[in-house]
C-alpha atoms as a PDB file:
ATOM      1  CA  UNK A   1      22.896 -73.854 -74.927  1.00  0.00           C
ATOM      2  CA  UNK A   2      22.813 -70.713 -72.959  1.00  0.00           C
ATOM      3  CA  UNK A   3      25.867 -68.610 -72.013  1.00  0.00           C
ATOM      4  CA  UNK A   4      26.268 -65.293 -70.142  1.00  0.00           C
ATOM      5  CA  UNK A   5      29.978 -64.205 -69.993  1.00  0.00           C
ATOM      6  CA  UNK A   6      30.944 -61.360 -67.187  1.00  0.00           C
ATOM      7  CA  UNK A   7      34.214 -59.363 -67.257  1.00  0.00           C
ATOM      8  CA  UNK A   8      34.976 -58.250 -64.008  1.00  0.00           C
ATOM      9  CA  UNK A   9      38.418 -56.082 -62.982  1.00  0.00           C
ATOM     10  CA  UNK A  10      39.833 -57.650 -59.938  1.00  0.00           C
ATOM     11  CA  UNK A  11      42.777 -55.250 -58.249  1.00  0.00           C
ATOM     12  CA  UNK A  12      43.967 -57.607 -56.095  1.00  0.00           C
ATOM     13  CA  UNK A  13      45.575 -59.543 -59.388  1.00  0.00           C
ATOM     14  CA  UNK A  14      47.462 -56.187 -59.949  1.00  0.00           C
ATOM     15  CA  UNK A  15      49.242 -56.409 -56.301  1.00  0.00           C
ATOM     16  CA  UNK A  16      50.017 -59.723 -56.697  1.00  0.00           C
ATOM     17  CA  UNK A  17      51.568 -59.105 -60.464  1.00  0.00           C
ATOM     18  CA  UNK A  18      52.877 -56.429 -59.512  1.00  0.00           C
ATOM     19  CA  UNK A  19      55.069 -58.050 -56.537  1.00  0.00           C
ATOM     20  CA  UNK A  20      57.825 -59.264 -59.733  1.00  0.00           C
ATOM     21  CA  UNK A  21      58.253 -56.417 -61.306  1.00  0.00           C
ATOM     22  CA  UNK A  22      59.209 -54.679 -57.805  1.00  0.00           C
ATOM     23  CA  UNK A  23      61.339 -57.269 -56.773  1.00  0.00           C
ATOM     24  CA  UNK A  24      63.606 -56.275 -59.809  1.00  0.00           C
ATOM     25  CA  UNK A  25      63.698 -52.847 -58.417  1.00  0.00           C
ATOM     26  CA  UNK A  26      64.703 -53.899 -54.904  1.00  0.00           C
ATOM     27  CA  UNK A  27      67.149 -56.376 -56.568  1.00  0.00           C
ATOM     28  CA  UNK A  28      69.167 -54.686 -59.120  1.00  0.00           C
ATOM     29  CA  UNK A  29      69.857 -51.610 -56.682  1.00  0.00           C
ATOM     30  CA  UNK A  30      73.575 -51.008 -57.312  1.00  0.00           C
ATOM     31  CA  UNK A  31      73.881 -49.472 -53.606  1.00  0.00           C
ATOM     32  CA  UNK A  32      73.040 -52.418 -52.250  1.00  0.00           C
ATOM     33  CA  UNK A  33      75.327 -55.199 -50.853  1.00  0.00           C
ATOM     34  CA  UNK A  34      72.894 -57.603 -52.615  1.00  0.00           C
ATOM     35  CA  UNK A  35      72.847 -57.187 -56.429  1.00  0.00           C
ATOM     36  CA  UNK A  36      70.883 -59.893 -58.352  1.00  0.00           C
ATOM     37  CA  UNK A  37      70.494 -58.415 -61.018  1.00  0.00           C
ATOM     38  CA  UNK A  38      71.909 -55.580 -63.453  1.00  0.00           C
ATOM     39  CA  UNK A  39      69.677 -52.375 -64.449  1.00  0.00           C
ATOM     40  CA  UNK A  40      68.648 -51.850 -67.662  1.00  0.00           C
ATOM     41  CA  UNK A  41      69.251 -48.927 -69.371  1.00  0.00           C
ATOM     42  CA  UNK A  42      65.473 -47.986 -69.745  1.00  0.00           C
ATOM     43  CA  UNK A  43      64.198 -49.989 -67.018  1.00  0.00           C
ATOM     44  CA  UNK A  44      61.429 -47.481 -65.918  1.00  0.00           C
ATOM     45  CA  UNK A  45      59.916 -47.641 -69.356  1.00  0.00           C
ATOM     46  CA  UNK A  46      59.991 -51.202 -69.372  1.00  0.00           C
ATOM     47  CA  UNK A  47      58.291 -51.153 -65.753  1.00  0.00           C
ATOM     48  CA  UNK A  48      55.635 -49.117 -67.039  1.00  0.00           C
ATOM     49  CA  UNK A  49      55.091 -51.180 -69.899  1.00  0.00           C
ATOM     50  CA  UNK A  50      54.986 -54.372 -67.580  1.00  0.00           C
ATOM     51  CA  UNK A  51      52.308 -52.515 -65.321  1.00  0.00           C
ATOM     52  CA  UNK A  52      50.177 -51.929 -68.051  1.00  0.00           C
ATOM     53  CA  UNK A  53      50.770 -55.258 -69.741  1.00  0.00           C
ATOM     54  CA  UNK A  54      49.997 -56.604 -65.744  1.00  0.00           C
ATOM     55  CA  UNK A  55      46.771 -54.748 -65.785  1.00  0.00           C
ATOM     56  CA  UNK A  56      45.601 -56.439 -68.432  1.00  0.00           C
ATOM     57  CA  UNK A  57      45.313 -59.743 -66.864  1.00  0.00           C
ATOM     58  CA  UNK A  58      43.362 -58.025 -63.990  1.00  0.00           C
ATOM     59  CA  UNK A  59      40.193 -58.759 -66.179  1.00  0.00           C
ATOM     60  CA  UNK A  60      38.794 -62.271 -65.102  1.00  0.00           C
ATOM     61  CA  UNK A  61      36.083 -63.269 -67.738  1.00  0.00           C
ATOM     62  CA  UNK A  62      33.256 -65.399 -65.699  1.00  0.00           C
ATOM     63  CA  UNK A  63      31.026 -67.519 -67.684  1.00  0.00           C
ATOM     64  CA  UNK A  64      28.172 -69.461 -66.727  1.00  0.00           C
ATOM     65  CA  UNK A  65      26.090 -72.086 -69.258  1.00  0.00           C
ATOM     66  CA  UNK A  66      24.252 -75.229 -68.655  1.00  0.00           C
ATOM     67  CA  UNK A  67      27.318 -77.147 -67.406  1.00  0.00           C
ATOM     68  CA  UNK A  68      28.535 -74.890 -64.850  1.00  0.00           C
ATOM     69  CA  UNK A  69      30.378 -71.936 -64.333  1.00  0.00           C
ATOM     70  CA  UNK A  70      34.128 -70.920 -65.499  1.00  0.00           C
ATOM     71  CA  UNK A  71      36.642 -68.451 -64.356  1.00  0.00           C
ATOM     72  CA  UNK A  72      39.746 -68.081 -66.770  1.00  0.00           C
ATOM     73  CA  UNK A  73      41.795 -64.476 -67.274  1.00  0.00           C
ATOM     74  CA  UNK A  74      40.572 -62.523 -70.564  1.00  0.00           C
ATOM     75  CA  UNK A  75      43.782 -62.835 -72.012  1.00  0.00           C
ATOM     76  CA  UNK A  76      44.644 -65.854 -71.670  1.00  0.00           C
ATOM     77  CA  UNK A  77      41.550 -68.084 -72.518  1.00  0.00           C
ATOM     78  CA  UNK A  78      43.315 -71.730 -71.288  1.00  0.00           C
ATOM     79  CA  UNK A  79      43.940 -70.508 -68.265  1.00  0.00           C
ATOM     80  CA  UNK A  80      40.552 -72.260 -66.622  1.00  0.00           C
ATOM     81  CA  UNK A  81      38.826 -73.227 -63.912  1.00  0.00           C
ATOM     82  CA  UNK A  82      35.337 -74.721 -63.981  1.00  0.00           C
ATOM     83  CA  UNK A  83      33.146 -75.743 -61.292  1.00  0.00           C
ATOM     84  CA  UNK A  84      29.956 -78.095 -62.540  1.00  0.00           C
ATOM     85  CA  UNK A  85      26.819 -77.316 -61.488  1.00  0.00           C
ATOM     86  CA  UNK A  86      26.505 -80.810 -59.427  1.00  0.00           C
ATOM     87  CA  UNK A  87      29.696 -79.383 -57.530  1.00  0.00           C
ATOM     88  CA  UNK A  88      28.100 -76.331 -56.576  1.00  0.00           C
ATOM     89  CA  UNK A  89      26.241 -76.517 -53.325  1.00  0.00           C
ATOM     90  CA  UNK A  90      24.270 -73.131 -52.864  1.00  0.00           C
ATOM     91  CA  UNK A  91      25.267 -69.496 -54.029  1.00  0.00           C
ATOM     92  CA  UNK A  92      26.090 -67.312 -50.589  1.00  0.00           C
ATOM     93  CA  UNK A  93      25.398 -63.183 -51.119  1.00  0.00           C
ATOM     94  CA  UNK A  94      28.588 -62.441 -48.486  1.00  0.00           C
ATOM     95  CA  UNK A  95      28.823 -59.191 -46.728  1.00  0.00           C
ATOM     96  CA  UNK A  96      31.720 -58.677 -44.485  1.00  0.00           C
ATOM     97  CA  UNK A  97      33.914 -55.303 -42.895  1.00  0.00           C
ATOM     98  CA  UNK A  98      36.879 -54.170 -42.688  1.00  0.00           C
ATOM     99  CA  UNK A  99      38.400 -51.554 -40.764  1.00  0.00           C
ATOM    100  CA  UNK A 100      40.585 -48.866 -42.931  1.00  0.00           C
ATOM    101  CA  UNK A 101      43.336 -46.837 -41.366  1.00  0.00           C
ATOM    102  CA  UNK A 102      41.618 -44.537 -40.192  1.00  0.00           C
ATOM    103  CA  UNK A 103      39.143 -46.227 -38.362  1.00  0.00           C
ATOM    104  CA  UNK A 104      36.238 -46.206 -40.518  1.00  0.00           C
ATOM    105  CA  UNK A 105      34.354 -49.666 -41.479  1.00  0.00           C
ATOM    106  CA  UNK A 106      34.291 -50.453 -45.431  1.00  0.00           C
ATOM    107  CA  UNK A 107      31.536 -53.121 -46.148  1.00  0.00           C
ATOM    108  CA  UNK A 108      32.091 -55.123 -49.086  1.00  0.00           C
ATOM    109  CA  UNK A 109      29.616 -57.195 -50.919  1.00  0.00           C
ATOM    110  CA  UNK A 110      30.952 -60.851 -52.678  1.00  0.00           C
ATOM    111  CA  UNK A 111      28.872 -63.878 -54.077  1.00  0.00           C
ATOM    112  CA  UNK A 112      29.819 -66.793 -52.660  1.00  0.00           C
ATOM    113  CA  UNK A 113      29.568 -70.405 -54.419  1.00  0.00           C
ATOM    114  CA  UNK A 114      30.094 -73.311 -51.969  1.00  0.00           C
ATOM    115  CA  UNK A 115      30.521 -77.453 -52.551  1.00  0.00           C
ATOM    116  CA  UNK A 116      28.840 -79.709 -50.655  1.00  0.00           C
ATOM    117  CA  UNK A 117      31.649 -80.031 -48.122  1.00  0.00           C
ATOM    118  CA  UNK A 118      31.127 -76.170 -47.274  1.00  0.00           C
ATOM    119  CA  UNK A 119      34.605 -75.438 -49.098  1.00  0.00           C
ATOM    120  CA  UNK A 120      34.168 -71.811 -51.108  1.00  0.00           C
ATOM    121  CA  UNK A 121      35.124 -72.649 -54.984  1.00  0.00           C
ATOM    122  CA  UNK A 122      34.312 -69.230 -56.372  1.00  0.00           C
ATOM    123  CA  UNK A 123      34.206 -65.526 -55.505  1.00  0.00           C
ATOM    124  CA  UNK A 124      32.481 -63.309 -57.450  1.00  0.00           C
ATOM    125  CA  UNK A 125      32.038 -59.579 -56.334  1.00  0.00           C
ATOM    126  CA  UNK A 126      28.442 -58.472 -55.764  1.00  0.00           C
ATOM    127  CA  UNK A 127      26.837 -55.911 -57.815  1.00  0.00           C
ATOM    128  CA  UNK A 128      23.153 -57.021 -56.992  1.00  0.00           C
ATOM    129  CA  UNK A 129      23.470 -55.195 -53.223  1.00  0.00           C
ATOM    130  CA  UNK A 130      25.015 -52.475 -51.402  1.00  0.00           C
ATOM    131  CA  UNK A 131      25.891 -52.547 -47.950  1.00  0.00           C
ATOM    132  CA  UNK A 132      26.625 -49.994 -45.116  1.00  0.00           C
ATOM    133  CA  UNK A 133      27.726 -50.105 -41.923  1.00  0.00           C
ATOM    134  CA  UNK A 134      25.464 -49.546 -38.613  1.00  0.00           C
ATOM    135  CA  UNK A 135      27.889 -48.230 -36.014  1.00  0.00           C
ATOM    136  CA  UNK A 136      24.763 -47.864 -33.013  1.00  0.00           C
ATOM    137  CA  UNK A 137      24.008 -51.751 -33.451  1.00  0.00           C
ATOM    138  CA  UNK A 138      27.843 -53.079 -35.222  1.00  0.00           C
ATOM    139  CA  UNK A 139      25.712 -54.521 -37.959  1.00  0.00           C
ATOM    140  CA  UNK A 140      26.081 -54.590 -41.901  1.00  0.00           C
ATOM    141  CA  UNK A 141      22.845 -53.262 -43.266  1.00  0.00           C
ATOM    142  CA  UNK A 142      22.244 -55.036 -46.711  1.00  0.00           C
ATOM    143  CA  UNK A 143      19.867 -53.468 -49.526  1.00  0.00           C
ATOM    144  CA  UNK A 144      19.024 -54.730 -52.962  1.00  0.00           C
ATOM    145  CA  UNK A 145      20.991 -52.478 -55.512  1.00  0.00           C
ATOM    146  CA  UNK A 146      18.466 -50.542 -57.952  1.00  0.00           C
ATOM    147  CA  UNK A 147      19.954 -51.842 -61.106  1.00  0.00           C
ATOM    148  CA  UNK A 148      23.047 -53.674 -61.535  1.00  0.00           C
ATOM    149  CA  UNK A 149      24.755 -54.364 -65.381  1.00  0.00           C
ATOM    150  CA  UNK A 150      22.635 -56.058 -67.916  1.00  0.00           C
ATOM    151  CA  UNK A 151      25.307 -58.373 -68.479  1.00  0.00           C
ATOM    152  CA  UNK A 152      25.616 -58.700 -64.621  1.00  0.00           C
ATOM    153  CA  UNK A 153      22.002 -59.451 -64.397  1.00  0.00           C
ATOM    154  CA  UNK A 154      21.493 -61.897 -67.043  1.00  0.00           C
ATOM    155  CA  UNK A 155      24.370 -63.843 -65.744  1.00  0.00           C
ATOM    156  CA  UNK A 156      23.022 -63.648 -62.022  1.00  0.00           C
ATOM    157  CA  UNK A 157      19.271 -64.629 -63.927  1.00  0.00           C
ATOM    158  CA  UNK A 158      21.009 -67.745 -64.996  1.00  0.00           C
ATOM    159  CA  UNK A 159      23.065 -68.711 -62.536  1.00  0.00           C
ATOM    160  CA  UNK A 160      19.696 -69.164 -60.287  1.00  0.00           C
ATOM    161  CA  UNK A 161      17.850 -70.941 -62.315  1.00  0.00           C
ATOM    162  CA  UNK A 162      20.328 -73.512 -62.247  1.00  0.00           C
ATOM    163  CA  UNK A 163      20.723 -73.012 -58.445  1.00  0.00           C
ATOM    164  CA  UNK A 164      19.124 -76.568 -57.093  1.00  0.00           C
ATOM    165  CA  UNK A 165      19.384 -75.651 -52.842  1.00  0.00           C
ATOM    166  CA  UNK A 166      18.769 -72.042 -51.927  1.00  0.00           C
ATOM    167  CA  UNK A 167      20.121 -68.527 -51.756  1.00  0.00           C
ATOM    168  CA  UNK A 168      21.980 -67.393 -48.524  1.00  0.00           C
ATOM    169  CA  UNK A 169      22.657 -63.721 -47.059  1.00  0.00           C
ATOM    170  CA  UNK A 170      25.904 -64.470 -44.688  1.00  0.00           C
ATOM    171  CA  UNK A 171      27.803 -61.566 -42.599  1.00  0.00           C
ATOM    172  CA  UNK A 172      31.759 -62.663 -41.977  1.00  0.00           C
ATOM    173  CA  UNK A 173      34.047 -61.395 -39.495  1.00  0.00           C
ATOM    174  CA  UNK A 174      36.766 -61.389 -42.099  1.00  0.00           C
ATOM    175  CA  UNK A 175      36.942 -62.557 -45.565  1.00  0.00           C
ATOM    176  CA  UNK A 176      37.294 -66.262 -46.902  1.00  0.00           C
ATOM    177  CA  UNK A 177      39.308 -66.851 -49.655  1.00  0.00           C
ATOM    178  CA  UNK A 178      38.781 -69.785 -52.469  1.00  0.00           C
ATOM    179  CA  UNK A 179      39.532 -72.827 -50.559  1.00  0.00           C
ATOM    180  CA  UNK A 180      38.360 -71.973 -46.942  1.00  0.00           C
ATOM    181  CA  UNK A 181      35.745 -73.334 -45.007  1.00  0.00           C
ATOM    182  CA  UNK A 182      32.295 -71.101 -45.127  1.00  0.00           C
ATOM    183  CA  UNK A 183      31.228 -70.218 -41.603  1.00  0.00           C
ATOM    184  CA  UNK A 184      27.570 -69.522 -41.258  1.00  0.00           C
ATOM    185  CA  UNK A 185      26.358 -66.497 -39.364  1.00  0.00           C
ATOM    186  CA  UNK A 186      22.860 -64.744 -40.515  1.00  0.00           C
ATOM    187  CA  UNK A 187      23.738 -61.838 -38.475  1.00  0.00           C
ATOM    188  CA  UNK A 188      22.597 -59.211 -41.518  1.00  0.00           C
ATOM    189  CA  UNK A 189      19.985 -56.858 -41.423  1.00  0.00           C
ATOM    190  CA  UNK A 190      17.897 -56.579 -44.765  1.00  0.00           C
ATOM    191  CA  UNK A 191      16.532 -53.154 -45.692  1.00  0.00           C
END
């Protein structure tokens, strides 16, 4: 049986894990009315430590094999979700924008896997293309990166050969999360 494992950092874990040990600091403010809880002695030491330990389960380990493909946290292997291949309707290269602060447009590139009832399952980020923004014609312009991770690559390798539909290239509006419904719109130019 074949398996190709990925580890992939994912910052958006850190925010979230990050939210708890924050709260704390909010929380246990002693010149506030509302005191929940009572400082520790070295409680920015133990912060740090809880940031770095919180980093750590920012790495998502992705592994696909002839069954289907799994998402779990690296540090905590039983922490799993699996999606079967029969699940899987077709893998979606998604490139969508979003406009910064200062009024520039970042493109980001994420892969897409979609059930049959059009409901996104996973999200994996893209390493296989690189996008840019066209500001004359307010289009994502898509090219094929040169060469992506050989881990990266053997795991894309064998997540299309067990690919039964096709391969998509979709430009969003705004981002879908795991869950959503996928809205089609071939909108992106290839270079």
């Amino acid at each position: 049986m074949r398996d190709r494992s990925i580890i992939l950092f994912e910052p958006l874990w850190l925010l979230i894990y990050c939210l708890f040990p924050g709260f704390y600091f909010i929380l246990s403010d002693p010149k506030k009315s509302i005191v929940l809880f009572n400082k520790f002695e070295n409680d920015y030491a133990i912060f740090g430590g809880l940031a770095i330990l919180v980093s750590l389960f920012c790495f998502i380990k992705y592994s696909a094999n002839n069954r289907g493909i799994s998402r779990n946290i690296f540090l905590i292997p039983s922490k799993k979700t699996t999606k079967a291949w029969s699940q899987i309707k077709h893998m979606a290269h998604v490139s969508y924008t979003k406009k910064d602060r200062y009024g520039m447009m970042r493109c980001f590139n994420k892969i897409y896997f979609v059930d049959f009832n059009d409901i996104v399952c996973l999200i994996i980020k893209d390493k296989t293309k690189k996008s840019s923004y066209d500001y004359k014609a307010k289009k994502i312009i898509v090219k094929d990166s040169l060469t992506p991770n050989h881990k990266y690559a053997e795991f894309i390798r064998l997540v299309k050969t067990r690919e039964e539909t096709f391969e998509t290239n979709v430009m969003l509006s705004k981002s879908i999360y795991i869950g959503g419904k996928m809205k089609y719109n071939n909108d992106v130019i290839k270079a």
